[in-house]
Protein backbone atom coordinates (compact mmCIF):
# COMPACT_ATOMS: atom_id res chain seq x y z
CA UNK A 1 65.05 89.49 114.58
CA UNK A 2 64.05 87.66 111.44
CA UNK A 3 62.98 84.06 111.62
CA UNK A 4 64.78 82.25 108.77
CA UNK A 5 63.20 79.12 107.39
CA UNK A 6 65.73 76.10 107.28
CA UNK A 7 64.95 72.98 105.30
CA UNK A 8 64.37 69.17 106.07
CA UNK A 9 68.09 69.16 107.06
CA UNK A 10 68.34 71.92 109.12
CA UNK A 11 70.03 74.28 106.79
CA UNK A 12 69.76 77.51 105.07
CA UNK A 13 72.24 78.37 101.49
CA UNK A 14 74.92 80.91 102.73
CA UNK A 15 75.99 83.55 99.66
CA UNK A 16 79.39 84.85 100.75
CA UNK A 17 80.05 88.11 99.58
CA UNK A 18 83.19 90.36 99.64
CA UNK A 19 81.89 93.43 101.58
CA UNK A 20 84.20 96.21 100.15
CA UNK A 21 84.05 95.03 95.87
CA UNK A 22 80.66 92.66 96.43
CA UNK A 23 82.41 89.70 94.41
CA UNK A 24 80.48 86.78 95.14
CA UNK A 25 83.15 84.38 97.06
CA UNK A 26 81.37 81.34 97.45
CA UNK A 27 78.11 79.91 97.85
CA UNK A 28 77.76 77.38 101.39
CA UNK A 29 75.61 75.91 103.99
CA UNK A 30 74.74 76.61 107.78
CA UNK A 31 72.93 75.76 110.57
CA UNK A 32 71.48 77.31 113.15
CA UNK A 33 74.62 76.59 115.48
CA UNK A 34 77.16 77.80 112.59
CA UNK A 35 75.26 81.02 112.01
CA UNK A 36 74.93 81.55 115.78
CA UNK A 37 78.99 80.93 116.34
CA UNK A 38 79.26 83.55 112.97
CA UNK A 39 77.62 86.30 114.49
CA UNK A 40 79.28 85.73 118.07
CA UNK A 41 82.63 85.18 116.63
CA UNK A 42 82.82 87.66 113.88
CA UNK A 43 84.30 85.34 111.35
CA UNK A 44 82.56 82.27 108.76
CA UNK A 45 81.48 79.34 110.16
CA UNK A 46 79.41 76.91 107.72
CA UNK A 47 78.27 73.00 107.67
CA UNK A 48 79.86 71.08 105.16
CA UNK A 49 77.16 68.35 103.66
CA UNK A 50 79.73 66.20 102.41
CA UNK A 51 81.23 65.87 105.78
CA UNK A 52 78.37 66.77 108.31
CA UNK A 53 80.09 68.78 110.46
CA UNK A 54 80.84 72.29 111.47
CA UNK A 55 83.70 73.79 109.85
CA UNK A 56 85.41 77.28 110.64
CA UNK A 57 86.80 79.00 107.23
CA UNK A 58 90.33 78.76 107.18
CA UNK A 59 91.00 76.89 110.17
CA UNK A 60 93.34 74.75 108.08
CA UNK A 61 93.78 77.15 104.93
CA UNK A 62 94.44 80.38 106.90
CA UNK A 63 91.94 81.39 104.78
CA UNK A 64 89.56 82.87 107.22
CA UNK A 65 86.95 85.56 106.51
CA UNK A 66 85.84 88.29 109.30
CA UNK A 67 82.20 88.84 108.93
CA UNK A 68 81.03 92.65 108.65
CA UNK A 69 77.35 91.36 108.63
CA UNK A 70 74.72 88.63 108.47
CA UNK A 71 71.44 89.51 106.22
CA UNK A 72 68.52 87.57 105.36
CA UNK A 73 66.64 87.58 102.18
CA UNK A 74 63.20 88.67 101.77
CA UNK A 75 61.66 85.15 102.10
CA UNK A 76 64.22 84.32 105.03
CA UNK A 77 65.18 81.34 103.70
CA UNK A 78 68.90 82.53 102.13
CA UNK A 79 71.39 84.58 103.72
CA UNK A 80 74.28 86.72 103.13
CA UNK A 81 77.55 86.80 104.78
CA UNK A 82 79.16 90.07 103.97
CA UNK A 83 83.23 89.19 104.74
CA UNK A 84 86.68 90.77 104.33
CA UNK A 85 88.49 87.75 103.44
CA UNK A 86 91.89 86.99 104.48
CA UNK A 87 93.33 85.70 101.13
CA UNK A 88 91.40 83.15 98.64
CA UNK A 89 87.43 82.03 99.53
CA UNK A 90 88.48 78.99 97.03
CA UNK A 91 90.40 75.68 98.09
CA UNK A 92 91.98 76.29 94.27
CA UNK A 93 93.55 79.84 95.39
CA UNK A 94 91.01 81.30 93.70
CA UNK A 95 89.25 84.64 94.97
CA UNK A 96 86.26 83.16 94.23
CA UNK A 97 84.76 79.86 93.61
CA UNK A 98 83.10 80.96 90.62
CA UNK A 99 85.21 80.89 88.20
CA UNK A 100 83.70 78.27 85.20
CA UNK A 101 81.83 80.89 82.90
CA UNK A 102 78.82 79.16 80.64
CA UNK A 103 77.91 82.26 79.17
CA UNK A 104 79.00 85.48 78.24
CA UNK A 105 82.61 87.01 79.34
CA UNK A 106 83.54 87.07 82.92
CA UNK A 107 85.90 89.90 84.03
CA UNK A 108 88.72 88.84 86.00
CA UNK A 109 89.54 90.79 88.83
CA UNK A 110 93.06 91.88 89.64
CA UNK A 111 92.15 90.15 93.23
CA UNK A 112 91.79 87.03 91.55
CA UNK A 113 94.74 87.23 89.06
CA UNK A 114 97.53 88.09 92.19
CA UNK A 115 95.95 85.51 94.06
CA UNK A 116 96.14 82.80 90.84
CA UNK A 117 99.86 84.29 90.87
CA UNK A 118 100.03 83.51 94.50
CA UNK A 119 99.47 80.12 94.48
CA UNK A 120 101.75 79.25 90.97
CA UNK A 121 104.32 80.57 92.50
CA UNK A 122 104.08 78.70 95.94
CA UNK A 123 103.54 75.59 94.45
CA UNK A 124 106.81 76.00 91.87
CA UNK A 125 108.33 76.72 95.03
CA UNK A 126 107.11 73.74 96.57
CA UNK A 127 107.87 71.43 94.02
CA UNK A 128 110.61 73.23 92.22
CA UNK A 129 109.42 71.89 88.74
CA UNK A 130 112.39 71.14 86.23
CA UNK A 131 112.96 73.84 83.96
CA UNK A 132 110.25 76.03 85.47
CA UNK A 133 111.60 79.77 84.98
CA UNK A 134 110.86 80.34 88.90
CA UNK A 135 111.87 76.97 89.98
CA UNK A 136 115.70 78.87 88.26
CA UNK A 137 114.90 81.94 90.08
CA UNK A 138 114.31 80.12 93.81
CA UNK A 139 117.57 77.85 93.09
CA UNK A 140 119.79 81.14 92.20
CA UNK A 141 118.61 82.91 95.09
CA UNK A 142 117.71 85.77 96.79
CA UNK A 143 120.58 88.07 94.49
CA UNK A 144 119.36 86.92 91.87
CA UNK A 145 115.70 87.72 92.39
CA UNK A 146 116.79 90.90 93.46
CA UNK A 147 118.81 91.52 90.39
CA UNK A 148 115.87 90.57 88.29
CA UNK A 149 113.30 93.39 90.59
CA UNK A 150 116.06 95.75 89.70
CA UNK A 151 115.86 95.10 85.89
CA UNK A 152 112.25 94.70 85.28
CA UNK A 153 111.45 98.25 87.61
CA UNK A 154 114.37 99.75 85.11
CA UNK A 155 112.54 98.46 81.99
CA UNK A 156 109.54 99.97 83.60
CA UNK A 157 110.60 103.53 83.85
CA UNK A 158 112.37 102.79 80.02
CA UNK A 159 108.97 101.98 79.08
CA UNK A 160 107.31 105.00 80.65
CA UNK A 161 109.68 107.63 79.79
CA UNK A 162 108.69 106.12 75.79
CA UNK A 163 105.98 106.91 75.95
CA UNK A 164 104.70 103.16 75.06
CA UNK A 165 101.49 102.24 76.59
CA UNK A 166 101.99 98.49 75.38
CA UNK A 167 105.39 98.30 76.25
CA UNK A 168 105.17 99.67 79.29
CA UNK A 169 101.69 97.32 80.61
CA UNK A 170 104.21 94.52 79.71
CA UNK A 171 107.14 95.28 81.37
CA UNK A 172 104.98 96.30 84.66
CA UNK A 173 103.36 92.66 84.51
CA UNK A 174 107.44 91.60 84.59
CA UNK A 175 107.94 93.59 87.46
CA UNK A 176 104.98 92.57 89.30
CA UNK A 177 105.67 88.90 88.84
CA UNK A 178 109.29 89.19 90.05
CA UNK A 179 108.55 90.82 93.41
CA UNK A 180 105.91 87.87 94.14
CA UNK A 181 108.63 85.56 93.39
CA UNK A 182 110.63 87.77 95.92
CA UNK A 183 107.95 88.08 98.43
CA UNK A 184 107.56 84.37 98.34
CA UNK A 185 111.34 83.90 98.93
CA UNK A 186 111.00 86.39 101.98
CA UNK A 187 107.95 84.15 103.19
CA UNK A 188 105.82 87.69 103.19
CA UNK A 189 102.86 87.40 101.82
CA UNK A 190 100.83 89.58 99.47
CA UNK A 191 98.08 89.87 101.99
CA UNK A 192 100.70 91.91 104.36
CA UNK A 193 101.16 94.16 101.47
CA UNK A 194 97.56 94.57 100.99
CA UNK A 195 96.98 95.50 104.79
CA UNK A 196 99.20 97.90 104.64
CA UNK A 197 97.68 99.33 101.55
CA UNK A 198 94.24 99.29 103.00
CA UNK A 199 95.44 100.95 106.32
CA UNK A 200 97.43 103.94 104.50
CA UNK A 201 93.93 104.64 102.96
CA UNK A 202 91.86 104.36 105.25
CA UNK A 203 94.49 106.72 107.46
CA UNK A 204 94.34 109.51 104.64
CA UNK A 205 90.15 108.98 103.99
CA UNK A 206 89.88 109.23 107.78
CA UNK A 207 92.13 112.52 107.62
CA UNK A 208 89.67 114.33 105.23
């Protein structure tokens, strides 16, 4: 087994990377007990600087992250946690922490844009904002959320059977925002959705 190199503090940068789309989640610390509890545990532990102390990902977020592997870099002085995260890497409800773009255009990723979704949409819930369009939507109800799913997936198939490419990318951005808001009244959340996503494909790829 490789021999990393720590520094003067005892700590090696950790590049967190989503293992299935590669997205660069985060970039952290460890030490040698946080990397050992990582690859006994099977899930991101770091040391926060700030605080100097362990801390397990998403012991308070939910956030955690299981950990497919653990690879060094060439010099052994970096590593790389390869995860499947369990919702945002970011304490903003961002996918990733990288988000500020100095140069160039950076892609966003539908992962990050549900997730952005996510969190508005908790929060107005939260703190029911006055005259907040889903603040009106949580205070009518479940009916009336329903109502509006019904609608927008109607527009949808309008759109569709049109033959309108613009029309119908718009009205499928309606419906996607209006079953969050009704997710979010149901207190399901869109990572259940995705698990069962993933485990219908991986059922049919296994099939093949």
């Amino acid at each position: 087994m490789t021999e990393l190199k720590f520094d003067d503090n005892g700590l090696v940068p950790v590049i967190i990377q989503d293992s299935e789309t590669k997205q660069v989640l985060t970039l952290a610390y460890a030490n040698q007990e946080a990397l050992d509890k990582t690859m006994a545990n099977g899930e991101t532990w770091l040391y926060s600087r700030s605080r100097q102390e362990l801390w397990h990902k998403g012991a308070s977020s939910g956030n955690s992250q299981k950990v497919v592997s653990v690879q060094a870099d060439c010099d052994a002085d970096a590593v790389i946690y390869e995860v499947i995260p369990n919702g945002p890497a970011c304490h903003t409800g961002a996918q990733s922490c990288f988000n500020d773009t100095l140069h160039g255009e950076r892609k966003v990723s539908a992962g990050d844009m549900f997730n952005e979704l996510k969190t508005l949409i908790r929060n107005r819930q939260r703190d029911m904002p006055e005259g907040a369009y889903t603040t009106y939507l949580f205070e009518e109800g479940v009916d009336k959320i329903c109502k509006k799913v019904g609608e927008e997936a109607a527009e949808v198939i309008i759109a569709a059977k049109n033959r309108d490419a613009e029309e119908l990318a718009m009205e499928t951005a309606d419906l996607f925002y209006h079953v969050m808001v009704l997710l979010q009244e149901q207190n399901v959340d869109l990572d259940q959705v995705m698990a069962v996503l993933k485990d219908r494909h991986q059922s049919k790829t296994a099939g093949k």
